[in-house]
PDB file of N, CA and C in Angstrom:
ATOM      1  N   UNK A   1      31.228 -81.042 139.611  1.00  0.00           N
ATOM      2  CA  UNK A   1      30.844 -80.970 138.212  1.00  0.00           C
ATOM      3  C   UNK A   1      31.940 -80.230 137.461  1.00  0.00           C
ATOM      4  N   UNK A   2      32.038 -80.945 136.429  1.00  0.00           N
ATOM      5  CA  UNK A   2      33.354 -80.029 135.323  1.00  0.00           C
ATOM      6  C   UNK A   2      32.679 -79.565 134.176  1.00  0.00           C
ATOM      7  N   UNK A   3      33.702 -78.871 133.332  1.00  0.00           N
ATOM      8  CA  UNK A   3      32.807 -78.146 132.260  1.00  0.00           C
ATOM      9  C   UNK A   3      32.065 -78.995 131.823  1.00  0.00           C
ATOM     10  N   UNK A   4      32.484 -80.098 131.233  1.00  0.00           N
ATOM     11  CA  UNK A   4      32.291 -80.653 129.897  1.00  0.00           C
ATOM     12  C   UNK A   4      30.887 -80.875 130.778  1.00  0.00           C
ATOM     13  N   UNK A   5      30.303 -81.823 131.982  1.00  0.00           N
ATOM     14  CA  UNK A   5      29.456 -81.389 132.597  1.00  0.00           C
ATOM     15  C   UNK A   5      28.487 -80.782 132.840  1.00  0.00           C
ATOM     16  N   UNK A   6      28.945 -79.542 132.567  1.00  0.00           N
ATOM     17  CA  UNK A   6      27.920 -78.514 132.683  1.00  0.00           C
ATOM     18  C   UNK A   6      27.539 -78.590 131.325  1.00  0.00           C
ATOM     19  N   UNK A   7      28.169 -78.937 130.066  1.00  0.00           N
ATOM     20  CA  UNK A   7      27.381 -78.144 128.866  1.00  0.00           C
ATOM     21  C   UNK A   7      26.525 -79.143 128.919  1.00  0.00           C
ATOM     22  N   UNK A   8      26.859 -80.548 129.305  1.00  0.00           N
ATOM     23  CA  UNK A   8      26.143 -81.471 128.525  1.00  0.00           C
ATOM     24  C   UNK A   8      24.377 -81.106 129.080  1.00  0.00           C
ATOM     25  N   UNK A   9      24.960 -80.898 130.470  1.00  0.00           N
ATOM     26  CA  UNK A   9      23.281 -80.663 131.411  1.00  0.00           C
ATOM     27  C   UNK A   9      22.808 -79.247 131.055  1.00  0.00           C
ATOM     28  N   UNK A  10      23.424 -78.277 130.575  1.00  0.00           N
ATOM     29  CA  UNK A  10      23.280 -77.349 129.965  1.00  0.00           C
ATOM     30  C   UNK A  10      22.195 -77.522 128.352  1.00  0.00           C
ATOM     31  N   UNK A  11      22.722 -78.345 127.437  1.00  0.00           N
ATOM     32  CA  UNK A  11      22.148 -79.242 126.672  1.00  0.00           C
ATOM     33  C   UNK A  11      20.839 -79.835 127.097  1.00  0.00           C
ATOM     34  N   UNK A  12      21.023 -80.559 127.768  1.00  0.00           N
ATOM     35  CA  UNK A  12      19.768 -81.030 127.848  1.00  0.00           C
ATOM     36  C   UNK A  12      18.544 -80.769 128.888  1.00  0.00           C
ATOM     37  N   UNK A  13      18.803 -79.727 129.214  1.00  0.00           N
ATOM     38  CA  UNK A  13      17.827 -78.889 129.806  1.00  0.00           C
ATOM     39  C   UNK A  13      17.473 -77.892 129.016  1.00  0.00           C
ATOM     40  N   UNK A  14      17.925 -77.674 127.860  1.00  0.00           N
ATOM     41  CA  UNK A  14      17.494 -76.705 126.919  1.00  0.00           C
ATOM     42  C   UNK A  14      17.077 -76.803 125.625  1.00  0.00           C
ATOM     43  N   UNK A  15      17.797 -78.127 125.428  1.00  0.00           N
ATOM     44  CA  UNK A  15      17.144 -78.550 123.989  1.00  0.00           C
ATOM     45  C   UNK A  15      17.976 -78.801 123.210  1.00  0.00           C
ATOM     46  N   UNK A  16      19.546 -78.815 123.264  1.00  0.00           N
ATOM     47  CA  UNK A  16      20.358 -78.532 122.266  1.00  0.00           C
ATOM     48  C   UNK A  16      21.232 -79.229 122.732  1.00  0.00           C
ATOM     49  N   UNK A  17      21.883 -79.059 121.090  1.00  0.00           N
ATOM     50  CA  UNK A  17      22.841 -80.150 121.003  1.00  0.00           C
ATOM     51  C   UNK A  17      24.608 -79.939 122.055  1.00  0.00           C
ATOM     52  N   UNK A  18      25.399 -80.605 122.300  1.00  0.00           N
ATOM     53  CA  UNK A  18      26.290 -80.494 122.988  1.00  0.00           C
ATOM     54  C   UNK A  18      26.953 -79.264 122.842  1.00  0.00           C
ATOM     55  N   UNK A  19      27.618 -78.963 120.970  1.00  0.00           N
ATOM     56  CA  UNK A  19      28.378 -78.432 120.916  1.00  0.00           C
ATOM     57  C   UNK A  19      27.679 -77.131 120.685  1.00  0.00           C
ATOM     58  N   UNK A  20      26.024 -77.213 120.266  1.00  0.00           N
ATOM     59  CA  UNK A  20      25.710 -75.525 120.830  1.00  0.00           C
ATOM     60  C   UNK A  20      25.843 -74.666 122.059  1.00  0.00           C
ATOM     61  N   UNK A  21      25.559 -75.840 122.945  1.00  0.00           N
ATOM     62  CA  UNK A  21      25.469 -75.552 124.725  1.00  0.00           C
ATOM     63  C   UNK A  21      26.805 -74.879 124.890  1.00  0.00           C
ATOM     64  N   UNK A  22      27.738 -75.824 124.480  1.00  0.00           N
ATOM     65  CA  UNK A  22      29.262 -75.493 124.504  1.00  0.00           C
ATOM     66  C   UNK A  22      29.768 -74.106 124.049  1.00  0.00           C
ATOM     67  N   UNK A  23      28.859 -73.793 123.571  1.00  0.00           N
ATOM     68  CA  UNK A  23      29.327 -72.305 122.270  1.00  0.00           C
ATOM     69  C   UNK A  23      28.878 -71.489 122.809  1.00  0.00           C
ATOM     70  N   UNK A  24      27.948 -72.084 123.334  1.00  0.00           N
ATOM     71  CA  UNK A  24      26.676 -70.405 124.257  1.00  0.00           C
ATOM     72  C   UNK A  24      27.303 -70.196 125.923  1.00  0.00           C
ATOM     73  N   UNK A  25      27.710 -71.365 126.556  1.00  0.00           N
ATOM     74  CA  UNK A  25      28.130 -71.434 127.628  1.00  0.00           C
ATOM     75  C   UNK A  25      29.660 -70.037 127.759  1.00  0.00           C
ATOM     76  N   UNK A  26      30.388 -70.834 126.857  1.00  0.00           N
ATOM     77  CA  UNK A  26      31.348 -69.868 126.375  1.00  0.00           C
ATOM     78  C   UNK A  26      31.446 -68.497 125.967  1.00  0.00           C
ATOM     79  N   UNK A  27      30.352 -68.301 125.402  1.00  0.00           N
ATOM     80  CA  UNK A  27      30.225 -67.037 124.428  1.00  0.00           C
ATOM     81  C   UNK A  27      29.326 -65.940 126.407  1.00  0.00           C
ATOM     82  N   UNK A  28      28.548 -66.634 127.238  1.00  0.00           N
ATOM     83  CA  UNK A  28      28.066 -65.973 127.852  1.00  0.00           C
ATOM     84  C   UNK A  28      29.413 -66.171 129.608  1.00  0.00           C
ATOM     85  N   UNK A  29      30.424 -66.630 128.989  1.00  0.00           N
ATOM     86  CA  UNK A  29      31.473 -66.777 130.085  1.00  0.00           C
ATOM     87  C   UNK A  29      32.839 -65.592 129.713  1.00  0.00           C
ATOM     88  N   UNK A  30      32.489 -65.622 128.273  1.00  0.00           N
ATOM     89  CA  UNK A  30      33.696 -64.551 128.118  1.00  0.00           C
ATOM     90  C   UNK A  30      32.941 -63.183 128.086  1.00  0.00           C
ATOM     91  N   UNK A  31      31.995 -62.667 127.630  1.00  0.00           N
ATOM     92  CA  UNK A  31      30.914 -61.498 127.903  1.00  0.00           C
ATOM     93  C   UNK A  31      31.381 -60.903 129.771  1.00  0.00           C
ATOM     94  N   UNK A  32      30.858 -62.441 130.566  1.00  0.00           N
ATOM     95  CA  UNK A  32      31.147 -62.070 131.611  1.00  0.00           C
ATOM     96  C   UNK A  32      32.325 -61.920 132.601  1.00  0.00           C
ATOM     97  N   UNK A  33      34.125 -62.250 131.796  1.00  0.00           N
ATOM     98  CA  UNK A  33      34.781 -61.962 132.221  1.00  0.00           C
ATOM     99  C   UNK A  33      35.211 -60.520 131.524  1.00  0.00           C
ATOM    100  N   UNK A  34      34.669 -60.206 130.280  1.00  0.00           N
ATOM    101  CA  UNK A  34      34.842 -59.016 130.270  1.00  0.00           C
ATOM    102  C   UNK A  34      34.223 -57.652 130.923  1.00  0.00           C
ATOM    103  N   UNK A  35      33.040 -58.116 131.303  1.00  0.00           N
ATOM    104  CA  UNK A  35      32.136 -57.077 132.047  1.00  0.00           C
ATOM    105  C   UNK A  35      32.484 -56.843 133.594  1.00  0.00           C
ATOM    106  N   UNK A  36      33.055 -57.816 134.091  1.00  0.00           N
ATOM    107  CA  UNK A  36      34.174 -57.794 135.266  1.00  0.00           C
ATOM    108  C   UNK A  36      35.271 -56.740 134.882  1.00  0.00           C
ATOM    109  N   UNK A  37      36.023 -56.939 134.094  1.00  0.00           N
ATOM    110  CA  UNK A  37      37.245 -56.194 134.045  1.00  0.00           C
ATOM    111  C   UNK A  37      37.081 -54.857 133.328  1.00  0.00           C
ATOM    112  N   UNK A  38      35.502 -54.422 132.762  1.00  0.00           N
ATOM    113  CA  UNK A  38      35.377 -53.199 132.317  1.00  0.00           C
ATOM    114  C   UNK A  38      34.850 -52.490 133.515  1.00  0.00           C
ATOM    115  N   UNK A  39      33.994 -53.106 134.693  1.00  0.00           N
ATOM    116  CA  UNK A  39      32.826 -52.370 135.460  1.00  0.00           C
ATOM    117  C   UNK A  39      33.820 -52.828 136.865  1.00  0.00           C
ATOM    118  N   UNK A  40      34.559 -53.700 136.978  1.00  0.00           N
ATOM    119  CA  UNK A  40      34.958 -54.183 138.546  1.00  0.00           C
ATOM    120  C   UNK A  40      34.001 -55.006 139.281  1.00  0.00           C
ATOM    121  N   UNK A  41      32.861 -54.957 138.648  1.00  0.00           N
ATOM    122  CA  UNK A  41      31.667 -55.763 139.649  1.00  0.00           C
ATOM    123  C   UNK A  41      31.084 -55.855 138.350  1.00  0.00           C
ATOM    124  N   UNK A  42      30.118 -57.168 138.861  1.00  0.00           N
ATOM    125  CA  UNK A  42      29.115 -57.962 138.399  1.00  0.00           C
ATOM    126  C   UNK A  42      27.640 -58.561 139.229  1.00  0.00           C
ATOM    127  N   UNK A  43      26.577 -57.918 139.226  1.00  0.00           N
ATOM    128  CA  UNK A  43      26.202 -58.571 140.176  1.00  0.00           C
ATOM    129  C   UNK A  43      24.526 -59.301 139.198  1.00  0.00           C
ATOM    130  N   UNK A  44      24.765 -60.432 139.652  1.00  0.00           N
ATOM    131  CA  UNK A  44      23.186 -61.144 138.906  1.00  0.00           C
ATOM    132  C   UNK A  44      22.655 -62.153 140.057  1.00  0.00           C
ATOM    133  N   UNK A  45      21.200 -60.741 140.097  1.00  0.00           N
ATOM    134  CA  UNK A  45      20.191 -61.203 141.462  1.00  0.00           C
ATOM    135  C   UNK A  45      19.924 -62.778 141.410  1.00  0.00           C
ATOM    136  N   UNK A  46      20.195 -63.533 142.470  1.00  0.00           N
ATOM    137  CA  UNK A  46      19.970 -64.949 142.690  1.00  0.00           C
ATOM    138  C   UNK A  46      21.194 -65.946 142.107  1.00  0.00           C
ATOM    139  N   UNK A  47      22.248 -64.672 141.898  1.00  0.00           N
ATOM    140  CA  UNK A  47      23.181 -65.952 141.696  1.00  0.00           C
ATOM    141  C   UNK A  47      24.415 -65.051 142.775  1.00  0.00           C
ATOM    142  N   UNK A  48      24.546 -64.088 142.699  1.00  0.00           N
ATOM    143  CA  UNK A  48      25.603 -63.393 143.256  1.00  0.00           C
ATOM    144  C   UNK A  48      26.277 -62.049 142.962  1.00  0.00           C
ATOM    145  N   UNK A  49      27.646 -62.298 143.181  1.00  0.00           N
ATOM    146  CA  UNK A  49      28.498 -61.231 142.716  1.00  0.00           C
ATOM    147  C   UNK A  49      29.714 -61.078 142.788  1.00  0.00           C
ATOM    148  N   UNK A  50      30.487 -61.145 141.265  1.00  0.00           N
ATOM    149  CA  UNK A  50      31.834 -61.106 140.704  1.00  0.00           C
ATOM    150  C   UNK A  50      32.271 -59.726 140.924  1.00  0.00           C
ATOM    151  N   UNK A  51      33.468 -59.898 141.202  1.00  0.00           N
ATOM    152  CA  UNK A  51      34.360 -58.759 141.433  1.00  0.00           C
ATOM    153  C   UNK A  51      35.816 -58.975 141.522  1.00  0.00           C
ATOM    154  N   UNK A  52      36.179 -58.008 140.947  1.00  0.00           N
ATOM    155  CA  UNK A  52      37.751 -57.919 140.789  1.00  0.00           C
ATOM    156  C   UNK A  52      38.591 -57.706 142.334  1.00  0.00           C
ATOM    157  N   UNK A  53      39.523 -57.768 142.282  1.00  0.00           N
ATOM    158  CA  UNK A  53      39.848 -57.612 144.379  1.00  0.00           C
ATOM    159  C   UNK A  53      41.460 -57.754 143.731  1.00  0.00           C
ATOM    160  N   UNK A  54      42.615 -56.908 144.787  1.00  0.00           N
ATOM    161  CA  UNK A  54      43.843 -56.436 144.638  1.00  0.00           C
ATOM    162  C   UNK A  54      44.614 -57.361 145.432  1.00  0.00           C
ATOM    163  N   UNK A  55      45.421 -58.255 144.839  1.00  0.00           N
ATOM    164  CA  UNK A  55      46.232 -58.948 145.829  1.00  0.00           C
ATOM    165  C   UNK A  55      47.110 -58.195 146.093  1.00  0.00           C
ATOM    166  N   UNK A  56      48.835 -57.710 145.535  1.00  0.00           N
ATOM    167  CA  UNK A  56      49.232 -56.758 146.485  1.00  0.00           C
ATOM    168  C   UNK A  56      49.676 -55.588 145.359  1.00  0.00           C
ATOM    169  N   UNK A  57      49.864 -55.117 145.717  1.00  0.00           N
ATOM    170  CA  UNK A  57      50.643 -53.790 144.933  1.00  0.00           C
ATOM    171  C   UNK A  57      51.823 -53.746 143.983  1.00  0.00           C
ATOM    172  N   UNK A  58      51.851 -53.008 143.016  1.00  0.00           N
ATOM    173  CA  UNK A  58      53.154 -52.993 142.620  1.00  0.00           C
ATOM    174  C   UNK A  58      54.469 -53.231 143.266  1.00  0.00           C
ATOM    175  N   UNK A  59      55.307 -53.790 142.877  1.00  0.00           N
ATOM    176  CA  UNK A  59      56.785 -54.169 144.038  1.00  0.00           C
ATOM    177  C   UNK A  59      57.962 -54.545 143.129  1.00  0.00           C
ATOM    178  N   UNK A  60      58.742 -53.788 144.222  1.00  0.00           N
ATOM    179  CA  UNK A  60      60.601 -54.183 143.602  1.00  0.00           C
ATOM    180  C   UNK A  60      61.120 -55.981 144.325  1.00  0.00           C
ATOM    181  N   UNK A  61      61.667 -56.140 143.395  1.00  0.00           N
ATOM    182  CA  UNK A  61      62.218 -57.331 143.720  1.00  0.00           C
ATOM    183  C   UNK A  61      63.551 -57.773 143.880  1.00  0.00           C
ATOM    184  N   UNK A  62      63.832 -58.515 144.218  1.00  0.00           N
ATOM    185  CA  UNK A  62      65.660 -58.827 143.168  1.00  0.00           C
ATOM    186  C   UNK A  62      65.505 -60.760 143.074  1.00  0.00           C
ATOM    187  N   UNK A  63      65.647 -61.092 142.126  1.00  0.00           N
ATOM    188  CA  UNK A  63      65.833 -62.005 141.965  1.00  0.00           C
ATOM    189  C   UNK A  63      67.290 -62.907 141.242  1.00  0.00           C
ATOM    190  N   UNK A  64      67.761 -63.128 142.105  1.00  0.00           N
ATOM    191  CA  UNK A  64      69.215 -63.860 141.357  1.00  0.00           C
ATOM    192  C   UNK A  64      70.029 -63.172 141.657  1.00  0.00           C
ATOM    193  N   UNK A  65      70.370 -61.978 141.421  1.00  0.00           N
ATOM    194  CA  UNK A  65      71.689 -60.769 140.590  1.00  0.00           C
ATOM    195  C   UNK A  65      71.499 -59.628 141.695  1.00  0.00           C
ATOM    196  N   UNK A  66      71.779 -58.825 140.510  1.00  0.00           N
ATOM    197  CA  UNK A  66      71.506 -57.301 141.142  1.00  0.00           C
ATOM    198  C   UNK A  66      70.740 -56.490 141.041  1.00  0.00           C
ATOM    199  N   UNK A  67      70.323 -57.206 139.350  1.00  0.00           N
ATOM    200  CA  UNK A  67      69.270 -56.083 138.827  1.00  0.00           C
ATOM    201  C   UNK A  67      67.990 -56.377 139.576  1.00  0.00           C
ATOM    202  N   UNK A  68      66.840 -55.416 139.594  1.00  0.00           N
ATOM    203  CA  UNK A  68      66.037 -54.861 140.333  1.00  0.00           C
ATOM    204  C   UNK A  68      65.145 -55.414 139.610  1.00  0.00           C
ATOM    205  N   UNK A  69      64.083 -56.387 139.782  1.00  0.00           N
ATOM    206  CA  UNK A  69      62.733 -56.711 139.192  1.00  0.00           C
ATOM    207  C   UNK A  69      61.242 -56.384 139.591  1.00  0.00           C
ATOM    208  N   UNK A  70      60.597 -55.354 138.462  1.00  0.00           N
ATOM    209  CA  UNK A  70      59.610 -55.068 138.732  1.00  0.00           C
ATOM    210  C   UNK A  70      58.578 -55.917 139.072  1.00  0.00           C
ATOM    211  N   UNK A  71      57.548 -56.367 140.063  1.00  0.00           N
ATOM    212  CA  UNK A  71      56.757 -57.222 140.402  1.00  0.00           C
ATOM    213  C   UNK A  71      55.090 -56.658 139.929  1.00  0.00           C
ATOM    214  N   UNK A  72      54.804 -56.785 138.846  1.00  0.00           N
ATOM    215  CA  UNK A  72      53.446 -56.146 138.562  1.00  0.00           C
ATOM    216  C   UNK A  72      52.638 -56.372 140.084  1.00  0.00           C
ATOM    217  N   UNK A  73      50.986 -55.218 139.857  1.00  0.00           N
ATOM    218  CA  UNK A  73      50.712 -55.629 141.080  1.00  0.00           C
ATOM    219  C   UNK A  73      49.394 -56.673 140.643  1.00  0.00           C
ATOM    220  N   UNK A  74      48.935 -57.634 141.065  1.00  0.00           N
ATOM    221  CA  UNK A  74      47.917 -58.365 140.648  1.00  0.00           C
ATOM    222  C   UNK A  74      46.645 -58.565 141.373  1.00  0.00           C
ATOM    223  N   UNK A  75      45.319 -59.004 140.359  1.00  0.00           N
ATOM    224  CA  UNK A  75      44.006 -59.074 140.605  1.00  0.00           C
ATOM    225  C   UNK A  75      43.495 -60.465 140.650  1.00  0.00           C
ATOM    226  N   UNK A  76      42.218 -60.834 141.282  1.00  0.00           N
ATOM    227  CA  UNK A  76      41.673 -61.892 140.916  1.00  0.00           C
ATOM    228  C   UNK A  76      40.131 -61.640 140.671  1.00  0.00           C
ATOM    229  N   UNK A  77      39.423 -62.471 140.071  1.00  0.00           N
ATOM    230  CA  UNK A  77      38.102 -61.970 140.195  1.00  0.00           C
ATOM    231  C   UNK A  77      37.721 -63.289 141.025  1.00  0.00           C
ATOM    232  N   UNK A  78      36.793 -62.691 142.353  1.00  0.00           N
ATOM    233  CA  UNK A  78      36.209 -63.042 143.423  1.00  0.00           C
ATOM    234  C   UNK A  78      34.278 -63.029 143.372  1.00  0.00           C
ATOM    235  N   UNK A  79      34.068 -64.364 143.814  1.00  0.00           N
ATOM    236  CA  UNK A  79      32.961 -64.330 143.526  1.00  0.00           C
ATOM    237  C   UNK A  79      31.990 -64.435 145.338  1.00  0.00           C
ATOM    238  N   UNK A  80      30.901 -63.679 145.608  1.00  0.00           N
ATOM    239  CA  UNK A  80      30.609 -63.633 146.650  1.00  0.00           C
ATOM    240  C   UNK A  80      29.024 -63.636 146.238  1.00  0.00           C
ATOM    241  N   UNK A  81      28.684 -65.230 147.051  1.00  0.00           N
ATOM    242  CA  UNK A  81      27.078 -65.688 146.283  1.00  0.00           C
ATOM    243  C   UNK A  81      25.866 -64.636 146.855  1.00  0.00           C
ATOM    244  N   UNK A  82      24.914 -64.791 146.075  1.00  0.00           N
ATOM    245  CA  UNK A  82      23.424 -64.137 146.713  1.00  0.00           C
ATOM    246  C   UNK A  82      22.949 -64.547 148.122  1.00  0.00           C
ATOM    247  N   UNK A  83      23.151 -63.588 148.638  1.00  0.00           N
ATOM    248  CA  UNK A  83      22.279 -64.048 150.335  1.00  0.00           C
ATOM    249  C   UNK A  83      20.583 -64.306 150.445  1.00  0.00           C
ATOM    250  N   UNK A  84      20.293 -63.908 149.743  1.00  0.00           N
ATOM    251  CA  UNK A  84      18.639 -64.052 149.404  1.00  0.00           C
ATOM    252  C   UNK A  84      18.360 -62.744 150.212  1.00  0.00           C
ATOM    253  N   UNK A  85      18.769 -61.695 150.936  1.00  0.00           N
ATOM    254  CA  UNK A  85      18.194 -60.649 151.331  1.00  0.00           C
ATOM    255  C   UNK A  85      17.404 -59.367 150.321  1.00  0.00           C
ATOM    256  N   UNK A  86      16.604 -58.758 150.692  1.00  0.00           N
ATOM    257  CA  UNK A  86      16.103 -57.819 149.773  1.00  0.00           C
ATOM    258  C   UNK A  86      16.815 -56.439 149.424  1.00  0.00           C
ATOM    259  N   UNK A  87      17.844 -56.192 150.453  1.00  0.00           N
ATOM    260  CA  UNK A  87      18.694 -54.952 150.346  1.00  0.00           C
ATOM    261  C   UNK A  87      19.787 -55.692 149.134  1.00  0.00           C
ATOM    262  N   UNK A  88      19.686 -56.291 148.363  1.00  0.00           N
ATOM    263  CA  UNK A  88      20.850 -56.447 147.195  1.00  0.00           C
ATOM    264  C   UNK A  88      19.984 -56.222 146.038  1.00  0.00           C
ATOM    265  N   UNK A  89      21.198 -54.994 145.148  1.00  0.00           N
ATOM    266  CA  UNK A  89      20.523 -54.381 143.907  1.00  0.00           C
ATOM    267  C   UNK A  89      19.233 -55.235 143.525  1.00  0.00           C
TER     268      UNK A  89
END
């Protein structure tokens, strides 16, 4: 399933028109990439849990030359589904 996909069934399981689905889908996708990158975790019972995770560290580089290139260090947000157990928040 692709976005466009989802809004439409999004839509019509709710009552509304395409491009509302589309607006709300969005509006509750960027909420939740920001609540990731303010808290590090996300967790919503029966669906799972988003989280930020460290690929590697800051690093020197050299690319080409001589000069020395800083390698930021980078994140991804990782999603790890609901097990259905009762020990999760």
């Amino acid at each position: 399933m692709n976005r466009t996909d989802f809004y439409k069934r999004f839509a019509a399981e709710n009552g509304a028109n395409q491009a509302d689905a589309k607006e709300t889908c969005i509006a509750v996708f960027d909420l939740l990439a920001r609540c990731i990158n303010e808290n590090d975790r996300v967790y919503i019972k029966g669906l799972g849990t988003f989280k930020k995770k460290a690929l590697k560290e800051r690093r020197v580089g050299n690319f080409h030359g001589d000069e020395a290139l800083v390698i930021p260090a980078s994140e991804k947000i990782v999603f790890e589904p609901f097990n259905g157990s009762s020990d999760d928040e």
